[in-house]
Protein backbone atom coordinates (compact mmCIF):
# COMPACT_ATOMS: atom_id res chain seq x y z
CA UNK A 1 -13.23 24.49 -4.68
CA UNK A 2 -15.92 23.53 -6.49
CA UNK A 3 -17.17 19.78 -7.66
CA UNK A 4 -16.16 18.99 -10.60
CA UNK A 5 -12.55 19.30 -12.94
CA UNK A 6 -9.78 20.24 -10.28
CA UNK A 7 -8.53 23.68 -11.69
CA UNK A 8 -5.05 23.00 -11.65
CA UNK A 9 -1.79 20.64 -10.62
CA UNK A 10 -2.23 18.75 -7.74
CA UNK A 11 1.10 18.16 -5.10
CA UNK A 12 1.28 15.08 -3.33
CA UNK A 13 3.42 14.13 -0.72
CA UNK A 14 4.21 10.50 0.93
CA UNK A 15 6.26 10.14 4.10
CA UNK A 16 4.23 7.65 6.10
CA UNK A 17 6.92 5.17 7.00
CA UNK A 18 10.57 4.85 5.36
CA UNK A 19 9.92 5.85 1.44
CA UNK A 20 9.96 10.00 1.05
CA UNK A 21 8.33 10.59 -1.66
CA UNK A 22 6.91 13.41 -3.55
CA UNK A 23 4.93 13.66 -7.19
CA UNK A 24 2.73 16.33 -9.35
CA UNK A 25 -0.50 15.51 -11.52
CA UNK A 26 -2.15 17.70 -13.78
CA UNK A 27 -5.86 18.22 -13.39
CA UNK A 28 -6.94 15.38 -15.52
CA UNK A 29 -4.41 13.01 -13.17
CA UNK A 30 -1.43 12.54 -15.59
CA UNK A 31 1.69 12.05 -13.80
CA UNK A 32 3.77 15.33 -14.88
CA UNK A 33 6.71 14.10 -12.53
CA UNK A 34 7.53 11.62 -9.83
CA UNK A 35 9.79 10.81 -6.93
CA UNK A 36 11.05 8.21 -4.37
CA UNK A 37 14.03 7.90 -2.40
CA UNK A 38 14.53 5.15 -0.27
CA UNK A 39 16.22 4.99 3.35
CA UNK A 40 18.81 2.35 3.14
CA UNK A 41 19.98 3.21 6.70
CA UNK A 42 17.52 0.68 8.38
CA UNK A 43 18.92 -2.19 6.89
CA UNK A 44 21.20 -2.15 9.05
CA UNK A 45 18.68 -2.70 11.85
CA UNK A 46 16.69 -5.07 10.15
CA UNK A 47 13.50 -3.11 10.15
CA UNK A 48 12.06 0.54 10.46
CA UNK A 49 13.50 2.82 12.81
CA UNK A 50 10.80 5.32 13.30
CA UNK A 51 13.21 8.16 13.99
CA UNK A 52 15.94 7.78 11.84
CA UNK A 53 12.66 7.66 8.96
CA UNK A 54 11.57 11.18 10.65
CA UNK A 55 14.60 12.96 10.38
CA UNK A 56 15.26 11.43 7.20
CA UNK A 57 12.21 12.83 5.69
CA UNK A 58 12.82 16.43 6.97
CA UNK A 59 16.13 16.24 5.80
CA UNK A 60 14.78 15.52 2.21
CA UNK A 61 11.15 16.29 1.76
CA UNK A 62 10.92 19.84 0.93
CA UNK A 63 13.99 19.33 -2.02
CA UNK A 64 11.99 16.41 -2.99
CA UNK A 65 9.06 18.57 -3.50
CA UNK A 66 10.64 21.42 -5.05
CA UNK A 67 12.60 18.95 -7.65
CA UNK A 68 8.95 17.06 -8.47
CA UNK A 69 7.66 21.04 -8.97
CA UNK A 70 10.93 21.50 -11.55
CA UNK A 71 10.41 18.47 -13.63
CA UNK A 72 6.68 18.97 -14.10
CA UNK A 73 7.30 22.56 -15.20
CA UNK A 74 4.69 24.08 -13.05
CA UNK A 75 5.11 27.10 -10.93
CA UNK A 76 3.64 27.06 -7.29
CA UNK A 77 1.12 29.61 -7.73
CA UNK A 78 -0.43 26.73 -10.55
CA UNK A 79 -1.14 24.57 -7.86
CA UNK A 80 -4.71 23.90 -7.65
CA UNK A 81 -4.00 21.54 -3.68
CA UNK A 82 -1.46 20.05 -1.95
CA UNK A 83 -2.35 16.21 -0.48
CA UNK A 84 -0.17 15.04 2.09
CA UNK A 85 -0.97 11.27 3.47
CA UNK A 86 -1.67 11.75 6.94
CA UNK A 87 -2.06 8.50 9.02
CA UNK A 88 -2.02 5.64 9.38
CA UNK A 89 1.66 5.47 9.81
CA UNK A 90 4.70 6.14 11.83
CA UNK A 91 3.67 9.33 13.61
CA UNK A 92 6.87 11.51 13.22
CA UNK A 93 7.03 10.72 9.34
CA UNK A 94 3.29 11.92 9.15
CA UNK A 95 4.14 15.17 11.23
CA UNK A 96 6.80 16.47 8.72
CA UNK A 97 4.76 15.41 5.81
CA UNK A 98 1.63 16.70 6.83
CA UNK A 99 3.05 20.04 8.25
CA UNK A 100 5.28 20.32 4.85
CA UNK A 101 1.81 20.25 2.60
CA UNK A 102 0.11 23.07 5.16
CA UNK A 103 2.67 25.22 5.06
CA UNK A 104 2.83 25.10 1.08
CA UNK A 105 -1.40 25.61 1.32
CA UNK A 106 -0.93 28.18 3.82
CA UNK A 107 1.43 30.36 1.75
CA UNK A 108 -0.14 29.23 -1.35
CA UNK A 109 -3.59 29.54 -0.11
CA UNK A 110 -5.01 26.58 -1.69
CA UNK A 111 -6.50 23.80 -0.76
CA UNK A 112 -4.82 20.97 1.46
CA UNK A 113 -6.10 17.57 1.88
CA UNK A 114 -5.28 15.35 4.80
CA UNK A 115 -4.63 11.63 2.51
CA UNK A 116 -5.74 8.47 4.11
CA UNK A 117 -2.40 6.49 3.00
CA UNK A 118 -4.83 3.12 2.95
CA UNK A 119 -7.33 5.01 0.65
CA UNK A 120 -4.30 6.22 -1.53
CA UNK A 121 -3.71 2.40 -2.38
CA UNK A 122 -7.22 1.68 -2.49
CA UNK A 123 -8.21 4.88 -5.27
CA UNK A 124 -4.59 4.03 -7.42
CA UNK A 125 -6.50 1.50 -9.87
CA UNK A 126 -8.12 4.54 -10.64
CA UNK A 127 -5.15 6.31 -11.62
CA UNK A 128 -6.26 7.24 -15.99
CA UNK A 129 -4.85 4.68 -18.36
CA UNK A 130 -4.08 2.19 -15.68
CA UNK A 131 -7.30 -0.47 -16.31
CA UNK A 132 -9.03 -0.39 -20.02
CA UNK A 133 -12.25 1.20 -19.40
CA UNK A 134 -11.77 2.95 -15.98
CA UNK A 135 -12.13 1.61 -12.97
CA UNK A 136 -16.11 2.78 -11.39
CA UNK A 137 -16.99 2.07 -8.10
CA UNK A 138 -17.32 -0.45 -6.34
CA UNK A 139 -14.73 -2.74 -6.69
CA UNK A 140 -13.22 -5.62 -3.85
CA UNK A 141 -9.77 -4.38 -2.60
CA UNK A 142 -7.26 -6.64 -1.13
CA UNK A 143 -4.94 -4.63 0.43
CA UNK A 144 -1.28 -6.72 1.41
CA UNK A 145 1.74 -4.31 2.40
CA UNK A 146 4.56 -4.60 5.60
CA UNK A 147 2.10 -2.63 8.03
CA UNK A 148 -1.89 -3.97 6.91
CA UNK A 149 -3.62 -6.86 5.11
CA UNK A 150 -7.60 -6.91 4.47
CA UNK A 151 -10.12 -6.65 2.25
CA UNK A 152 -12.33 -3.93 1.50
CA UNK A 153 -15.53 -3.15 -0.70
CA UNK A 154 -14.34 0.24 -2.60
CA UNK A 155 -17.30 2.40 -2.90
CA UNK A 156 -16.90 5.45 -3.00
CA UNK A 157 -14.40 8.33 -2.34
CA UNK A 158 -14.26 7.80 1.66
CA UNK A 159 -16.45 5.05 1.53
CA UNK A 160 -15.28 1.62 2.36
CA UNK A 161 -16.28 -1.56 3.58
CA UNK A 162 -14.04 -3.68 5.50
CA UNK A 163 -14.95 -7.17 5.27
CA UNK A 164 -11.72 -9.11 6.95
CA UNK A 165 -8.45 -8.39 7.71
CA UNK A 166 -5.52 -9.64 9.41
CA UNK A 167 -5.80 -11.38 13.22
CA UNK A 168 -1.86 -10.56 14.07
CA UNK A 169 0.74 -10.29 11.70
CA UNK A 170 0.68 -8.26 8.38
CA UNK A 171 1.72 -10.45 5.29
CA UNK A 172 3.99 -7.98 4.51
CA UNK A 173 5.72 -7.91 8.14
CA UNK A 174 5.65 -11.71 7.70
CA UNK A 175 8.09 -11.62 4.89
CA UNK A 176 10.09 -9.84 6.27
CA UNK A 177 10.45 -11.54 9.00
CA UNK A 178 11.10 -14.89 7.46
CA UNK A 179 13.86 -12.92 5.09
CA UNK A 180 15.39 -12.19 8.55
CA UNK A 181 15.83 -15.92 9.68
CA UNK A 182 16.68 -16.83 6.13
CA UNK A 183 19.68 -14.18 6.77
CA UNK A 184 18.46 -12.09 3.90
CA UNK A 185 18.99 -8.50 3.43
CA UNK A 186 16.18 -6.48 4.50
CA UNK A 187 13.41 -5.92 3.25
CA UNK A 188 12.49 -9.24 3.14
CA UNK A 189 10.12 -9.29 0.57
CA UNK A 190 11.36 -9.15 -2.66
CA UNK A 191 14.69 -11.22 -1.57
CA UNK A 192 12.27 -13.77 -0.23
CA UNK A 193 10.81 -13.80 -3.99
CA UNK A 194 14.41 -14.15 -5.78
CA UNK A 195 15.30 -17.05 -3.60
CA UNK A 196 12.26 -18.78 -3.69
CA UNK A 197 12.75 -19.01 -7.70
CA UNK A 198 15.23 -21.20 -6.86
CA UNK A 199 13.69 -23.60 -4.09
CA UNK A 200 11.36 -25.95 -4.35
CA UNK A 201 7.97 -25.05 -2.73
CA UNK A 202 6.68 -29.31 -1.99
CA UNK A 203 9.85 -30.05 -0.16
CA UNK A 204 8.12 -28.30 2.80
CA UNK A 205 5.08 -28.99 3.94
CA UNK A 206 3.86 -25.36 5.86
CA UNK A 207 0.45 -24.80 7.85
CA UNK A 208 -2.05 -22.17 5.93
CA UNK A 209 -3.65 -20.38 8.75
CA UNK A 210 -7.20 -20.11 8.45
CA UNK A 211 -7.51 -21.62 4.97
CA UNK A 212 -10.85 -22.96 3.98
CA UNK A 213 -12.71 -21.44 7.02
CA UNK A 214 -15.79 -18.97 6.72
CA UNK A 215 -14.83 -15.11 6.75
CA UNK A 216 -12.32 -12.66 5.30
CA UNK A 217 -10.13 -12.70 7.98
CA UNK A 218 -6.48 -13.89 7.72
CA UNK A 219 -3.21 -14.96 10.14
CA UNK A 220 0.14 -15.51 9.67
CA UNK A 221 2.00 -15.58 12.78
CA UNK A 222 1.57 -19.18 13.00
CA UNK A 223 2.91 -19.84 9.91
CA UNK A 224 6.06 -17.40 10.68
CA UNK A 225 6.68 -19.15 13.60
CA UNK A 226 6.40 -22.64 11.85
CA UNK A 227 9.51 -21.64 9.48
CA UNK A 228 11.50 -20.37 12.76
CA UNK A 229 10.85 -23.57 13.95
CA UNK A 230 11.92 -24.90 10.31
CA UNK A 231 15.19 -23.29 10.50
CA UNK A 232 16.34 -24.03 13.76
CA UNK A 233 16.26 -27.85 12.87
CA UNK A 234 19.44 -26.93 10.87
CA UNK A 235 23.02 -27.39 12.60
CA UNK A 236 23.88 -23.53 13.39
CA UNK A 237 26.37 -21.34 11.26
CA UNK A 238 23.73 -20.59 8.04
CA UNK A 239 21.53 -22.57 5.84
CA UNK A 240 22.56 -23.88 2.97
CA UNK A 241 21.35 -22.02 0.20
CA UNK A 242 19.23 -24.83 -1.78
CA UNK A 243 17.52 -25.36 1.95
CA UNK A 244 17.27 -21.64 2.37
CA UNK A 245 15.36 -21.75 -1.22
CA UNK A 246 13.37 -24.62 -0.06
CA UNK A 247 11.90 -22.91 2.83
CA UNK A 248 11.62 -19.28 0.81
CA UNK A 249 9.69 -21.46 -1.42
CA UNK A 250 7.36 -23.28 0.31
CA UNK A 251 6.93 -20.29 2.83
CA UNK A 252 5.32 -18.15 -0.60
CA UNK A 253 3.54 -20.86 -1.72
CA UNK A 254 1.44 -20.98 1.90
CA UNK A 255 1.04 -17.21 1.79
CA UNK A 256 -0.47 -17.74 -1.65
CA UNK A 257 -2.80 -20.10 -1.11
CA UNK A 258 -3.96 -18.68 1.93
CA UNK A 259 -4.22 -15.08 0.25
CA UNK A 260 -6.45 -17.06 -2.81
CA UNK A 261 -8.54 -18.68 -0.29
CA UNK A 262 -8.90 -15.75 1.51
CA UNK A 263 -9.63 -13.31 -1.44
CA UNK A 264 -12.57 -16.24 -2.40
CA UNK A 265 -14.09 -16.13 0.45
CA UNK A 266 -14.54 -11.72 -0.11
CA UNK A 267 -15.53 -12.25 -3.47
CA UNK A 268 -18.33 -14.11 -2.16
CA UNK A 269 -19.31 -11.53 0.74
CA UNK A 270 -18.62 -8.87 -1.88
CA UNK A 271 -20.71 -10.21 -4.74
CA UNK A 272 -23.55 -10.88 -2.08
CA UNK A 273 -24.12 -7.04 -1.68
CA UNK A 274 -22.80 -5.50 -5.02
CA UNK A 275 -23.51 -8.29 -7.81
CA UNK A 276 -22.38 -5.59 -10.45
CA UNK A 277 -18.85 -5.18 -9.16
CA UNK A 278 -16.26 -7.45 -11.51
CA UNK A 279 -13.00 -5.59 -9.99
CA UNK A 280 -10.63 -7.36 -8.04
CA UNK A 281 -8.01 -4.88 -6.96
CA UNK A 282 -4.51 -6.06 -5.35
CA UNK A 283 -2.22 -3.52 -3.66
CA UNK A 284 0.31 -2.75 -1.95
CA UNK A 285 4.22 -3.83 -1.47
CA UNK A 286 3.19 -7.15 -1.55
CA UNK A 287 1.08 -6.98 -5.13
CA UNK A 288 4.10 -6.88 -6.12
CA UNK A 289 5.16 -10.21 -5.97
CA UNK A 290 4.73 -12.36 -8.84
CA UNK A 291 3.60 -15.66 -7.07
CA UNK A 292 0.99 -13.69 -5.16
CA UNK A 293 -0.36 -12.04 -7.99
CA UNK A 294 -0.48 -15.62 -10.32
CA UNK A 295 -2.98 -17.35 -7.12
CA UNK A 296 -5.23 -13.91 -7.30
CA UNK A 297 -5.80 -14.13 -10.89
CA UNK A 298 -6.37 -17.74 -10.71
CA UNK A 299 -8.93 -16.93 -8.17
CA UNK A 300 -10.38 -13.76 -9.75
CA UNK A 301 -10.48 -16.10 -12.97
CA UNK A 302 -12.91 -18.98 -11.20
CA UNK A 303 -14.80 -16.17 -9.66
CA UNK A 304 -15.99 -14.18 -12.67
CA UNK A 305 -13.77 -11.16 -11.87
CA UNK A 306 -11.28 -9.08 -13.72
CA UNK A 307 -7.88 -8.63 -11.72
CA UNK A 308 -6.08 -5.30 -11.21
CA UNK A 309 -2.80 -4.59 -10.01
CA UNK A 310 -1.06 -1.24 -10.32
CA UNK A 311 2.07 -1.01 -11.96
CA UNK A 312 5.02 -2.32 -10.10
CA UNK A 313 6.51 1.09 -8.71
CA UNK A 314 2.73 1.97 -7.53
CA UNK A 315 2.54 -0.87 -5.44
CA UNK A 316 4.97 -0.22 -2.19
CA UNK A 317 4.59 3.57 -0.98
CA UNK A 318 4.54 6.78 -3.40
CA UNK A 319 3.68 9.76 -3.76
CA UNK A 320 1.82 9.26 -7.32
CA UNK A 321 -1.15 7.76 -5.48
CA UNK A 322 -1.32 10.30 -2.77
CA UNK A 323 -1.60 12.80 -5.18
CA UNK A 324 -4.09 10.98 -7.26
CA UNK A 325 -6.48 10.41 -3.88
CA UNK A 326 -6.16 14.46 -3.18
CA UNK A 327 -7.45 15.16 -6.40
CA UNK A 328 -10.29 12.75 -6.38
CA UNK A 329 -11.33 14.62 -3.06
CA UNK A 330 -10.51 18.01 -4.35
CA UNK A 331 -12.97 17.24 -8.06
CA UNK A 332 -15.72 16.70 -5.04
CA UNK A 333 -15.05 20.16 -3.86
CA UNK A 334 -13.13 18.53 -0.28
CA UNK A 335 -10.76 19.78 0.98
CA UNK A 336 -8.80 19.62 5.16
CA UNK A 337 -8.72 22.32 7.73
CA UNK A 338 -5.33 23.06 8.42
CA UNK A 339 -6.07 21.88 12.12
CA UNK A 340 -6.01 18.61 10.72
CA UNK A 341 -4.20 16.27 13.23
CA UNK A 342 -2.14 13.24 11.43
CA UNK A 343 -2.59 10.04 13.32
CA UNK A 344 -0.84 6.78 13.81
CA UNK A 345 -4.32 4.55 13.12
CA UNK A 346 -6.80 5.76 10.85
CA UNK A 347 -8.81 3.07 9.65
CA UNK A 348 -10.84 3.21 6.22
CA UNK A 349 -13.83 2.57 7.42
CA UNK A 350 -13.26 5.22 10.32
CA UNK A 351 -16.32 7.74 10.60
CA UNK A 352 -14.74 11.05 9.38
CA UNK A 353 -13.58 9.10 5.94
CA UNK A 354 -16.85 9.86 4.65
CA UNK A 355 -17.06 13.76 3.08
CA UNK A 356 -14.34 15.83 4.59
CA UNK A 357 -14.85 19.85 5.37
CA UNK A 358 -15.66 21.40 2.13
């Protein structure tokens, strides 16, 4: 293919970890038609079971697809690529996903691109319509989701800058893991959020790791182990829901203050080398919550930046934004061999996420 307009509908496909998900863009990136189903069978484990996700995705995908194909009323010969994310994630996920998109370029013969999931969330502000005015390169990501937190300078199509991240736990995997010893259902995050609307975030006092220290980089086992410590304090046999609150509370309030402080400090390194950039961009699961998103405005604000947050259903895992980073590739005229190997850990700043194989 060459650079320029894609020629066509672009498939995209998401299975990276538990959300199967498949959507269809026209050339110009409108969303023709969308999908996610959920896998509520790992809340009974209180987490991600990496094969139950597999076989769950198999067991869907290629309906998924074919139902995405329906609704946008295009035929698969109209196809112009297929972009599958292919790492980071859970490795069996990535296999089916992956091998689902090559087999539909292979008997299509069109294009397939291999997705970087993190670049997915990092090229979504992109996404036409979503910020007044487009969103040009480069822009400061803050990326906070259950399996990665950092920040990245955005500056280019499979060029990125990673200026911190996090030390131990994700923020993401930290909410969850305080839902768990709140005896919330899982995932953690957005219960954490409803019952912290209820608490009262002073009562406790909780560490912020790292806060006010040079860097970019960020921690929050320490403060996941301070509300374990927290909760066992309280006679066994379940909180009591205002002290539940309480902690939910004061546990978001930490994380947001740490993820301001945090997100100041990048501004800074980020403004240093690319004093025209005035983007702020905040994704993944965790962009979604409303607490989080209030302390990166506030900071954007002070800074002299704009924030950006994708739409609510664009921030956890979907297909919409896989799609959306295929065709950015494909209008460059890149495309994957179908030798392409999905991987586990694929960092964005990883060598080969400069131009792929035309």
């Amino acid at each position: 293919m060459q650079p320029g307009r894609a020629s066509g509908p672009v498939l995209g496909i998401e299975s990276s970890c538990d959300e199967t998900a498949a959507a269809v863009l026209d050339a110009d990136g409108a969303v023709l038609a969308e999908a996610v189903l959920g896998q509520g069978a790992h809340a009974a484990f209180g987490g991600v079971v990496p094969e139950i996700a597999a076989r769950a995705h198999l067991a869907h995908l290629p309906d998924l697809a074919a139902q995405v194909m329906r609704e946008a009323g295009v035929g698969w010969d109209a196809l112009a690529g297929v972009a599958a994310s292919s790492g980071p994630g859970l490795i069996g996920g990535l296999i089916v996903g992956s091998g689902l998109g090559k087999g539909i370029a292979l008997a299509r013969r069109i294009p397939f691109v291999a997705v970087n999931h993190l670049e997915a969330h990092a090229l979504s502000p992109r996404l036409p319509g979503l910020v007044p005015g487009g969103a040009a390169f480069p822009y400061l990501l803050l990326l906070v989701s259950g399996g990665h937190c950092q920040c990245v300078a955005v500056e280019g199509v499979g060029r990125h800058v990673r200026l911190g991240g996090t030390i131990d736990d994700a923020v993401g995997e930290a909410f969850d893991k305080v839902g768990k010893l709140l005896g919330l259902p899982w995932p953690g995050g957005p219960a954490v959020e409803r019952l912290a609307a209820e608490g009262d975030p002073a009562r406790h006092r909780l560490p912020r790791p790292l806060l006010g220290r040079p860097g970019c980089d960020f921690s929050f086992s320490g403060l996941k182990t301070a509300v374990a410590q927290l909760v066992a304090r309280f006679p066994p046999g379940g909180l009591p829901r205002q002290d539940a609150a309480d902690i939910a509370a004061g546990f978001q309030a930490a994380v947001a203050e740490v993820l301001a402080d945090r997100a100041a400090n990048a501004l800074a390194a980020f403004a240093a080398a690319h004093p025209d950039g005035r983007l702020l961009v905040v994704a993944g699961g965790v962009a979604a919550n409303a607490a989080v998103r209030s302390a990166l405005a506030g900071v954007a604000q002070t800074c002299g930046y704009r924030l950006v947050a994708p739409p609510l259903r664009l921030c956890t895992d979907n297909a919409v934004m896989v799609a959306w980073a295929g065709l950015e590739r494909l209008r460059l005229g890149l495309a994957d061999g179908l030798d392409h190997a999905p991987r586990p850990r694929w960092p964005l700043d990883a060598p080969d996420m400069g131009p792929a194989r035309p």
